[in-house]
Protein backbone atom coordinates (compact mmCIF):
# COMPACT_ATOMS: atom_id res chain seq x y z
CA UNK A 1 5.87 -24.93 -34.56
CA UNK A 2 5.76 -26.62 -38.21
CA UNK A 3 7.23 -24.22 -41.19
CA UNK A 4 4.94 -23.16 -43.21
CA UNK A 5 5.53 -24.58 -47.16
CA UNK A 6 4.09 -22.31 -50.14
CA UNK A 7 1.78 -23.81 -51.87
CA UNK A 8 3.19 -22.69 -55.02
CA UNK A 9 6.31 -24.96 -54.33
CA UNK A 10 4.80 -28.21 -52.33
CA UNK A 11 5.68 -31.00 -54.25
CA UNK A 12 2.76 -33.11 -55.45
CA UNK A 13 2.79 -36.63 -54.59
CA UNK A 14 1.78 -40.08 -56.55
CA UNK A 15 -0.98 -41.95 -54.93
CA UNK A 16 1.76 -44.50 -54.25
CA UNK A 17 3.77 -41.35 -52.50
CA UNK A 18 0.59 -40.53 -50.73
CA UNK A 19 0.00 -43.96 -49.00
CA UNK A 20 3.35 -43.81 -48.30
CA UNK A 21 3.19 -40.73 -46.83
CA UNK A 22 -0.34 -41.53 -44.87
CA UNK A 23 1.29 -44.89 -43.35
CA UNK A 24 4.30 -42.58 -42.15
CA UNK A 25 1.78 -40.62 -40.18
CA UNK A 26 -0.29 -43.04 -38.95
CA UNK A 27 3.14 -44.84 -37.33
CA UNK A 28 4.13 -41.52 -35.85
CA UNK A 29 0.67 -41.16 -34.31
CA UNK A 30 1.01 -44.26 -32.84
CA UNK A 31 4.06 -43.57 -31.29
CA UNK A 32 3.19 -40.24 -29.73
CA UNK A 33 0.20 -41.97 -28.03
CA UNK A 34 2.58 -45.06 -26.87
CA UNK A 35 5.01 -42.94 -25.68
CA UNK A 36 2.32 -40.55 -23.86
CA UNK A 37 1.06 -43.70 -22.19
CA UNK A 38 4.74 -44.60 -20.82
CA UNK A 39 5.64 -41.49 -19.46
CA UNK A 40 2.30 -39.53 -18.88
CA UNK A 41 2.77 -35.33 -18.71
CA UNK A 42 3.30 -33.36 -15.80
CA UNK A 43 -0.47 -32.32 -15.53
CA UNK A 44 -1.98 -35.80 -15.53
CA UNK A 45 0.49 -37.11 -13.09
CA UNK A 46 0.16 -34.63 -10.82
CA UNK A 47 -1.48 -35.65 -7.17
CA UNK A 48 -4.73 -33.84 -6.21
CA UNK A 49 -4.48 -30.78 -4.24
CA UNK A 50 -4.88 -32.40 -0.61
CA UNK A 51 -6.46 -28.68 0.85
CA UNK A 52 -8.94 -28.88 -1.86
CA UNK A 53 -9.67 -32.77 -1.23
CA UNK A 54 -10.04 -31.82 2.01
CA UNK A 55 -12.79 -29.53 1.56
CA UNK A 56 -14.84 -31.07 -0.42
CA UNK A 57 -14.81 -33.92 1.85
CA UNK A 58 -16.11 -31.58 4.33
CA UNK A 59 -19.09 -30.69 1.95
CA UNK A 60 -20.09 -34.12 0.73
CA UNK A 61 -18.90 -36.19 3.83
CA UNK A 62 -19.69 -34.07 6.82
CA UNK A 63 -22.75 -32.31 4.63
CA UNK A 64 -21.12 -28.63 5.31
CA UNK A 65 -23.10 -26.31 2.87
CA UNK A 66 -20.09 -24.51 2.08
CA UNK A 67 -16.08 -24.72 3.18
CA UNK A 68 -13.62 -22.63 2.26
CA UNK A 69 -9.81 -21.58 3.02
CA UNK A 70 -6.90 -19.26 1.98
CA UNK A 71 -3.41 -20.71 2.46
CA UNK A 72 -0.25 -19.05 2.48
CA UNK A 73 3.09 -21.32 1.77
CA UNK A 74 6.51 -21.00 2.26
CA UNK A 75 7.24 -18.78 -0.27
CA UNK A 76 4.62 -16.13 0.56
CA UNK A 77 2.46 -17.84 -2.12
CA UNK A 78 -1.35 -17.30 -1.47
CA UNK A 79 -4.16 -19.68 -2.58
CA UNK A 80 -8.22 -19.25 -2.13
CA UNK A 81 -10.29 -22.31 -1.82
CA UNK A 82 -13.92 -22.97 -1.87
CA UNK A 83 -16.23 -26.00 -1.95
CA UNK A 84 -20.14 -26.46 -1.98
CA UNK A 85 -22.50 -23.89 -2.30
CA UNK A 86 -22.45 -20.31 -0.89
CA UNK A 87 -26.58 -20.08 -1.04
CA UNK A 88 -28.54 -23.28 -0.58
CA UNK A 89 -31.92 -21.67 -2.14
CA UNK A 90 -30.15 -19.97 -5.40
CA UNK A 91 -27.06 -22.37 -5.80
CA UNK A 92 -25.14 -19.28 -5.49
CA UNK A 93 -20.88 -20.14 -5.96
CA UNK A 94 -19.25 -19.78 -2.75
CA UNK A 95 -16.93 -15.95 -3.21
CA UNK A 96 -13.14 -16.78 -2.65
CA UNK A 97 -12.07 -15.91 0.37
CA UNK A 98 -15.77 -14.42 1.22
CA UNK A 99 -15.88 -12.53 4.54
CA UNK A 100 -17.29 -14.65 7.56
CA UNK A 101 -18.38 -14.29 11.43
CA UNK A 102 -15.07 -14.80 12.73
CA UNK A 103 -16.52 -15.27 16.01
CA UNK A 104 -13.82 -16.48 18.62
CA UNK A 105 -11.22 -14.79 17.01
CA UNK A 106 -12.27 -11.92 17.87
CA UNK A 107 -10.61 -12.95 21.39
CA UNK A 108 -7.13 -12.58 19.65
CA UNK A 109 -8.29 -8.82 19.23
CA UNK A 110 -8.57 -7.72 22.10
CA UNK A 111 -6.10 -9.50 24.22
CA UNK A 112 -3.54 -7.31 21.47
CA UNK A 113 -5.83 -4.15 22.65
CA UNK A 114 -5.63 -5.07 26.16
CA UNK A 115 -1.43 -5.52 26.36
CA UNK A 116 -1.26 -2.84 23.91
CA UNK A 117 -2.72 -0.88 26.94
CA UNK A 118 -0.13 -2.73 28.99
CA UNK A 119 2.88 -1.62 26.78
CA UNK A 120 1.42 2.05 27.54
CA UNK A 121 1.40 1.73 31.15
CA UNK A 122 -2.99 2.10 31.44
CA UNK A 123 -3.29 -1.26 32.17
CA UNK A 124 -1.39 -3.83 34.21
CA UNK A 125 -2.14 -7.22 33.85
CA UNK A 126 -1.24 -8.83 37.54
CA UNK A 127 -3.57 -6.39 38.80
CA UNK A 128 -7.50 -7.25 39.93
CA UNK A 129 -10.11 -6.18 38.16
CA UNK A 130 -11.63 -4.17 40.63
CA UNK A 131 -8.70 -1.74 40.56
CA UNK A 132 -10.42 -0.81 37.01
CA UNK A 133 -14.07 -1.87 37.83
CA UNK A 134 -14.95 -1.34 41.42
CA UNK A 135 -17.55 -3.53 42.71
CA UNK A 136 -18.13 -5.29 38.99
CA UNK A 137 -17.96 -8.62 39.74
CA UNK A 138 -19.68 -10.03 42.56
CA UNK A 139 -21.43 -13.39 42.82
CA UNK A 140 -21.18 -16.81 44.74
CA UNK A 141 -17.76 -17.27 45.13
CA UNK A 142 -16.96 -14.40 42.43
CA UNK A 143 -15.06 -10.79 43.80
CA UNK A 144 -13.25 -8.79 41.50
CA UNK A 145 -10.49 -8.24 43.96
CA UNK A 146 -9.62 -11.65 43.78
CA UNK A 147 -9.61 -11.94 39.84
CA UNK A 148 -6.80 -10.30 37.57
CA UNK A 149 -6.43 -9.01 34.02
CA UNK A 150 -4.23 -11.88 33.01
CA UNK A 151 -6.65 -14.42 34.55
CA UNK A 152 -9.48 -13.28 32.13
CA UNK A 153 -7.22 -13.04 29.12
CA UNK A 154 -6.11 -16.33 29.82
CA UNK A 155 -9.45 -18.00 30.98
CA UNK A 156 -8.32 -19.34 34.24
CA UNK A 157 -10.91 -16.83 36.44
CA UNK A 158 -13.22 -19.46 37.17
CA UNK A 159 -16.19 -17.34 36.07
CA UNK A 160 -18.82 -19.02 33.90
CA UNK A 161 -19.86 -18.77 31.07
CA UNK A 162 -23.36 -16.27 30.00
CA UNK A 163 -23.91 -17.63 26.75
CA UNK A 164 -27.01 -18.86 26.10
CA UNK A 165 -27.44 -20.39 22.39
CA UNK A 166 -30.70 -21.52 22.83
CA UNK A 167 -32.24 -18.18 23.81
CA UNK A 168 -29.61 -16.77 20.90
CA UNK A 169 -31.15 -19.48 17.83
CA UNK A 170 -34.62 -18.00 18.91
CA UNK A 171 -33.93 -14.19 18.69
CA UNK A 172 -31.19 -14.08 16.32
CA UNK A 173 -32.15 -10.10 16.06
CA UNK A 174 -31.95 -8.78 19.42
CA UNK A 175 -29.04 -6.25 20.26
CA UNK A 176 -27.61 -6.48 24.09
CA UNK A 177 -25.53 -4.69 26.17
CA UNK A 178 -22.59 -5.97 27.72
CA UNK A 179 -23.89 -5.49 31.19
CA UNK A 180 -26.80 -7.24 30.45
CA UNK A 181 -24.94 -10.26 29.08
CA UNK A 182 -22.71 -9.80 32.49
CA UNK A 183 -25.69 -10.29 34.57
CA UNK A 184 -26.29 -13.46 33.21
CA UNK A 185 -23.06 -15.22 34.34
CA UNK A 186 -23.24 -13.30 37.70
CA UNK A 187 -26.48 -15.11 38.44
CA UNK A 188 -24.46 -18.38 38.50
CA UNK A 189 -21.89 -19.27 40.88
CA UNK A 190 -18.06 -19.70 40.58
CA UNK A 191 -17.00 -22.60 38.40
CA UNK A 192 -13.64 -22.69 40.91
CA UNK A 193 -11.03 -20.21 42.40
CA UNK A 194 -9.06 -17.48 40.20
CA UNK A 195 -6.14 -19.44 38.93
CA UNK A 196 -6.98 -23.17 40.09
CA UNK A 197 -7.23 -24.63 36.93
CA UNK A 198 -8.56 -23.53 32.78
CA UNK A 199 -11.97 -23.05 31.63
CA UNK A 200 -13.14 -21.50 28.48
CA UNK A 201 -15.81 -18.86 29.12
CA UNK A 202 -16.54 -15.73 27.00
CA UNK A 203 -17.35 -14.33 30.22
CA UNK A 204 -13.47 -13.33 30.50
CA UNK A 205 -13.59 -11.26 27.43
CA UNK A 206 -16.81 -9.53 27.95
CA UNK A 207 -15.32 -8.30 31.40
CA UNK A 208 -11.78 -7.39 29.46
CA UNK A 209 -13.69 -5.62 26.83
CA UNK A 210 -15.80 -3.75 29.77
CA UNK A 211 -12.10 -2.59 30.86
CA UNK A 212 -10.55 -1.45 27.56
CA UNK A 213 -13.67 1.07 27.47
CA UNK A 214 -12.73 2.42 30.94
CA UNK A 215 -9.49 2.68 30.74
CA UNK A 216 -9.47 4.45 26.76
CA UNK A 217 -13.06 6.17 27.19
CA UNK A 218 -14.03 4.70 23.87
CA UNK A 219 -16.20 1.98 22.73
CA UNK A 220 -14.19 -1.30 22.06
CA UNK A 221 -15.15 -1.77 18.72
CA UNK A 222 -13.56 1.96 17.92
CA UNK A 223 -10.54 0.79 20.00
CA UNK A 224 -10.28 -2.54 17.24
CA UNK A 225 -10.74 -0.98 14.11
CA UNK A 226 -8.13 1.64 15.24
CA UNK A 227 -5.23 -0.06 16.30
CA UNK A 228 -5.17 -3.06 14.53
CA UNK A 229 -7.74 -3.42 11.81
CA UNK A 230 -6.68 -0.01 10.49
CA UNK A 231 -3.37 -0.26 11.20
CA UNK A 232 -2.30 -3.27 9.89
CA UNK A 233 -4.76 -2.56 6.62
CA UNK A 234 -7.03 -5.74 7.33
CA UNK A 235 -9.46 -3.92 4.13
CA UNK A 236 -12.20 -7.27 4.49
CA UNK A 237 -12.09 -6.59 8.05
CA UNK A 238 -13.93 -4.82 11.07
CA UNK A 239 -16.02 -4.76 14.34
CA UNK A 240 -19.78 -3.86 13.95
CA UNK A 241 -21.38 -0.95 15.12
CA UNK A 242 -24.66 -1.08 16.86
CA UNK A 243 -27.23 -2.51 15.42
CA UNK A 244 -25.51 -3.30 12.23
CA UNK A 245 -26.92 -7.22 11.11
CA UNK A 246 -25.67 -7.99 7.50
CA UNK A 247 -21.86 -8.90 6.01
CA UNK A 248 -20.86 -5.86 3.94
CA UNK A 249 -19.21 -7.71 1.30
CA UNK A 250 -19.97 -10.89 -0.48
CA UNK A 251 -19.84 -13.71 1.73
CA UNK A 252 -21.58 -17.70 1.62
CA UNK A 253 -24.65 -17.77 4.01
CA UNK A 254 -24.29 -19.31 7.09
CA UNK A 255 -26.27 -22.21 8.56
CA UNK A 256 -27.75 -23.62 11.92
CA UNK A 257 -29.92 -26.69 12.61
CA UNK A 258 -31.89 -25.76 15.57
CA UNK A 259 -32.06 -29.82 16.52
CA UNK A 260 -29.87 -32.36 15.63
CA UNK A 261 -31.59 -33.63 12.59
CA UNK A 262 -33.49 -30.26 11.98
CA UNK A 263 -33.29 -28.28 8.66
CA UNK A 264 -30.69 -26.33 7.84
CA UNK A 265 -31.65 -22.64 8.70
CA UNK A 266 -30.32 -19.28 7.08
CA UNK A 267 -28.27 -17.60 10.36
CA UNK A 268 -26.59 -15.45 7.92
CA UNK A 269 -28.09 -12.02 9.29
CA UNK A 270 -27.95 -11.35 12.77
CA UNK A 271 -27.26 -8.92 15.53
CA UNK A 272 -23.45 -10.36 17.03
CA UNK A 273 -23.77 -8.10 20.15
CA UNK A 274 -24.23 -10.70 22.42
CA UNK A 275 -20.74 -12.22 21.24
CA UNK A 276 -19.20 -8.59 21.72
CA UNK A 277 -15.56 -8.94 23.16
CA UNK A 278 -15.93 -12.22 22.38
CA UNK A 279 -16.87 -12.91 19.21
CA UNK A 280 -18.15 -9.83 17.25
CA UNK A 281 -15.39 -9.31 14.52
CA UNK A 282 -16.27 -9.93 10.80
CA UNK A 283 -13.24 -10.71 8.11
CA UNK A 284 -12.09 -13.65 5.69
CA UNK A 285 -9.82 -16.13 5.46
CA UNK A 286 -7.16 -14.17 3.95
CA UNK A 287 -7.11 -11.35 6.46
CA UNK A 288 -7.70 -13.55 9.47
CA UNK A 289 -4.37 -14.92 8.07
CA UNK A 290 -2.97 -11.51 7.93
CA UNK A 291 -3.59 -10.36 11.33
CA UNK A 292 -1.55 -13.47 12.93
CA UNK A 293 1.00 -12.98 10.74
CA UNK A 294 1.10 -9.27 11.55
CA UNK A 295 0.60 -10.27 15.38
CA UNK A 296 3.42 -12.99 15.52
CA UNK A 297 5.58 -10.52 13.28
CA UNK A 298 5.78 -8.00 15.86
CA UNK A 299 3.78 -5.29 14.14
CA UNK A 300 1.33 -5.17 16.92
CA UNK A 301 3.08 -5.39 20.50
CA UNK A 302 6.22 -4.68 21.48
CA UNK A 303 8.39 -8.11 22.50
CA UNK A 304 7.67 -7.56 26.53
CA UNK A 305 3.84 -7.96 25.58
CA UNK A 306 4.13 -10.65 22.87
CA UNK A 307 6.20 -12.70 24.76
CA UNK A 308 3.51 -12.87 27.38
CA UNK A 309 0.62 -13.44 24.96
CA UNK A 310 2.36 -16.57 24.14
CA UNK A 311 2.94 -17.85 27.29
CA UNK A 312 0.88 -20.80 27.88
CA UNK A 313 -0.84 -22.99 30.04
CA UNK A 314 -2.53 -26.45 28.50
CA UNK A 315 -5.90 -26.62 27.36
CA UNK A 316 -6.38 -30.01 26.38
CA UNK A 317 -10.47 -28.78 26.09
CA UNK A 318 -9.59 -27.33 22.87
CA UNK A 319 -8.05 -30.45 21.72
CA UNK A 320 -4.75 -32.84 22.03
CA UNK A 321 -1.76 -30.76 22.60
CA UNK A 322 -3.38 -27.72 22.99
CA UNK A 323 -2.42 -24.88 25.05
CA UNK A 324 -3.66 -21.00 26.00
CA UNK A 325 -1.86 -17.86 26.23
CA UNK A 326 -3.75 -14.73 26.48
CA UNK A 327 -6.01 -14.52 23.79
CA UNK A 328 -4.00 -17.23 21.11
CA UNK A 329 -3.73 -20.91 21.25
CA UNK A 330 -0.87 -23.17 20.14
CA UNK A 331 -1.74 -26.31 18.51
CA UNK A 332 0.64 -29.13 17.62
CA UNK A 333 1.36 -30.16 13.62
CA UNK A 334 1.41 -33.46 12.81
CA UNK A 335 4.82 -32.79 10.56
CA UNK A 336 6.31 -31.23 13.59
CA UNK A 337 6.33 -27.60 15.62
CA UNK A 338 2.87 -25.94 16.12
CA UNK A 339 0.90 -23.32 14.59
CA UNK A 340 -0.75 -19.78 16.63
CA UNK A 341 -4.00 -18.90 16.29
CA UNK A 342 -7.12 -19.12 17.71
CA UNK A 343 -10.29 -19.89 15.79
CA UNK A 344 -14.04 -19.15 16.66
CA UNK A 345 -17.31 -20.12 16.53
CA UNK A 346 -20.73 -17.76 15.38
CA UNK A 347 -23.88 -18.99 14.39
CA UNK A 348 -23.77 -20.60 10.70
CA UNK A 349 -19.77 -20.02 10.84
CA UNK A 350 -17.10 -22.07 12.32
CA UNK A 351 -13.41 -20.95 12.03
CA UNK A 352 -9.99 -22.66 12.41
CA UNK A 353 -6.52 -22.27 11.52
CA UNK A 354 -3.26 -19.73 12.27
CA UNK A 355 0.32 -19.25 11.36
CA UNK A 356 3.72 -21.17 11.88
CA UNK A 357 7.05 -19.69 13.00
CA UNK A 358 8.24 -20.25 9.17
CA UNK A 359 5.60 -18.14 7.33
CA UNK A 360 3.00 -20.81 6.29
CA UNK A 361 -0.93 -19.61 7.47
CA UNK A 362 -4.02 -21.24 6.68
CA UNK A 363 -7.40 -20.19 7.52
CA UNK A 364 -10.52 -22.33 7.24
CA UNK A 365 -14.28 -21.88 7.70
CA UNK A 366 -17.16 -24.14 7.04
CA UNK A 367 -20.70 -22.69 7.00
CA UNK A 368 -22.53 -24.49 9.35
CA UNK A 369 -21.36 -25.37 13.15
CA UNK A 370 -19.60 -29.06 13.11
CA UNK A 371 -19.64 -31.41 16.01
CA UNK A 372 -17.98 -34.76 16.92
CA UNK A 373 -15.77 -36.37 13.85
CA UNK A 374 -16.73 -33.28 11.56
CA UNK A 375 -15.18 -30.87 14.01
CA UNK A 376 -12.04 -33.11 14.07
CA UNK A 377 -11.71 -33.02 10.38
CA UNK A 378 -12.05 -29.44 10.14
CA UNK A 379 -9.41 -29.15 12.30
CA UNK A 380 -7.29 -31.89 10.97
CA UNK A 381 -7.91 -30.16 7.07
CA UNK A 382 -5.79 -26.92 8.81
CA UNK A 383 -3.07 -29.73 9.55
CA UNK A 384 -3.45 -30.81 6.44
CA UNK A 385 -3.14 -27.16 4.54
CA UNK A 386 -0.03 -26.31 6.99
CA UNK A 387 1.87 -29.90 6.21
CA UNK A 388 1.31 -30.50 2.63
């Protein structure tokens, strides 16, 4: 800061004095800007954010309308990212950490309702289903005797799968019931014997779901909300009633192409029932990173029933490394350990990401579904966001 000189006492210079004093300025200047070019500031020299980089590569490489994460570091520090557009008819800016369809994760859920239910001695997970369900499941090569609680949680049943996404893109408004949706994987046969090997199929979780409402006598979605959404305060979070087919807060639009080199269609609003157990849940980023934290902090089961959500068995399906406990995955960092989470899939939304033992948590979601190399990079940007 320069002093400030009364005017009533600055001296007044000859024109000689003044050229003087001009050439003294101009070598100054000159210095400032030599010296700037040597040793550049902090803020030019510093390296582009690599989570942001990441993103937008996802928008103009991969042609995502939208991507966006929230990433929590070491120190508990929390950053919102967003790339692209959030409307593709208005331009619309994409909302920081804008609440999603977090699909898949919705798994996570209730697996913690399930051992929750464990923990109080309602539910046990070594036993069949039919102890809870009598005369459920029965198909070709399917009995409910045969099939446990664990075995569904952990997707190694052998039932298959009753999603149908083509019949889904066409009536994106339709509400089903669970039963219904059950009927549809019954009417195929077993994919192999309870226990033989893993296969993902949402099948397991509709069935689990169909048990958490027998055993509490309340709807699922009541069962969510109340012991973990409220509980943990997830406030951008929560399982939709019946019927219910918008986001309640703002939120990009989600995206489908109903062929591979289709138009991009608005998926945005849309009845989730037939995702259910599965994949009903709606939250952000930021509280999808919340909830594992919460989950792998102990706030949610006691050890007994944590220990057993993260015992594993591979699932090399889900990618290199991978492997499945009941309800959570663990995926392998490139710098080293692994991170817990899940991720899901809904129409227009695809979800990835999950916390390490240390604290760090990242969260990702592009608005569209990726395949091939794009789905690789969106889950090599979490890697990225968790190793910078």
């Amino acid at each position: 800061m320069h002093a400030r000189v009364s005017p009533r006492f600055r001296p007044a210079l000859s024109r000689g004095g003044r050229r003087k004093a001009l050439l003294a300025v101009t070598v100054l200047t000159g210095a400032v800007m030599t010296t700037g070019a040597l040793f550049p500031s902090t803020a030019s020299a510093a390296r582009p954010d690599t989570v942001q980089s990441s993103l937008n590569a996802l928008v103009t490489d991969d042609r995502m309308p939208a991507a966006l994460a929230s990433v929590t570091d070491r120190q508990g520090r929390t950053h919102n990212y967003t790339a692209g557009v959030g409307d593709l008819k208005t331009g619309a800016k994409v909302p920081k950490d804008g609440q999603v369809r977090a699909g898949s994760n919705t798994k996570a859920f209730t697996a913690v309702v399930a051992l929750q239910l464990v923990a109080e001695k309602k539910l046990a997970l070594d036993s069949p289903v039919d102890t809870y369900l009598p005369g459920l499941l029965r198909g070709e090569g399917i009995d409910g005797h045969h099939i446990t609680v664990r075995q569904l949680l952990q997707h190694t049943s052998g039932l298959p799968d009753y999603l149908d996404k083509r019949a889904i893109l066409k009536d994106p408004q339709r509400y089903y019931e669970p039963r219904e949706l059950l009927d549809g994987a019954l009417a195929q046969k077993a994919h192999f014997a309870p226990g033989a090997k893993w296969e993902y199929s949402n099948t397991n979780y509709l069935v689990a779901g169909l048990i958490i409402q027998k055993v509490t006598g309340r709807p699922l979605g009541e069962e969510i909300n109340r012991r973990i959404i409220d509980r943990i305060g997830l406030r951008h979070t929560y399982f939709p009633t019946p019927g219910e087919t918008t986001l309640h807060e703002p939120h990009p639009k989600g995206y489908e192409r109903e062929t591979d080199d289709g138009p991009l269609i608005d998926y945005t609003t849309m009845d989730m029932s037939m995702a259910w157990a599965a994949g009903e849940v709606v939250s952000t980023n930021g509280d999808l990173n919340r909830f594992y934290a919460a989950l792998l902090g102990g706030r949610l089961l006691p050890p007994a029933q944590l220990a057993q959500m993260r015992t594993t068995v591979p699932a090399e399906e889900r990618g290199p490394g991978v492997r499945y406990g009941l309800g959570l995955t663990s995926t392998p960092l490139s710098c080293g350990g692994v991170y817990w989470g899940h991720g899901g899939t809904a129409l227009g939304y695809r979800t990835r990401g999950g916390v390490t033992e240390d604290g760090r948590a990242a969260a990702i979601t592009v608005t569209t579904t990726p395949t091939g190399a794009a789905s690789r990079r969106v889950e090599a940007a979490v890697d990225t966001a968790l190793c910078r």
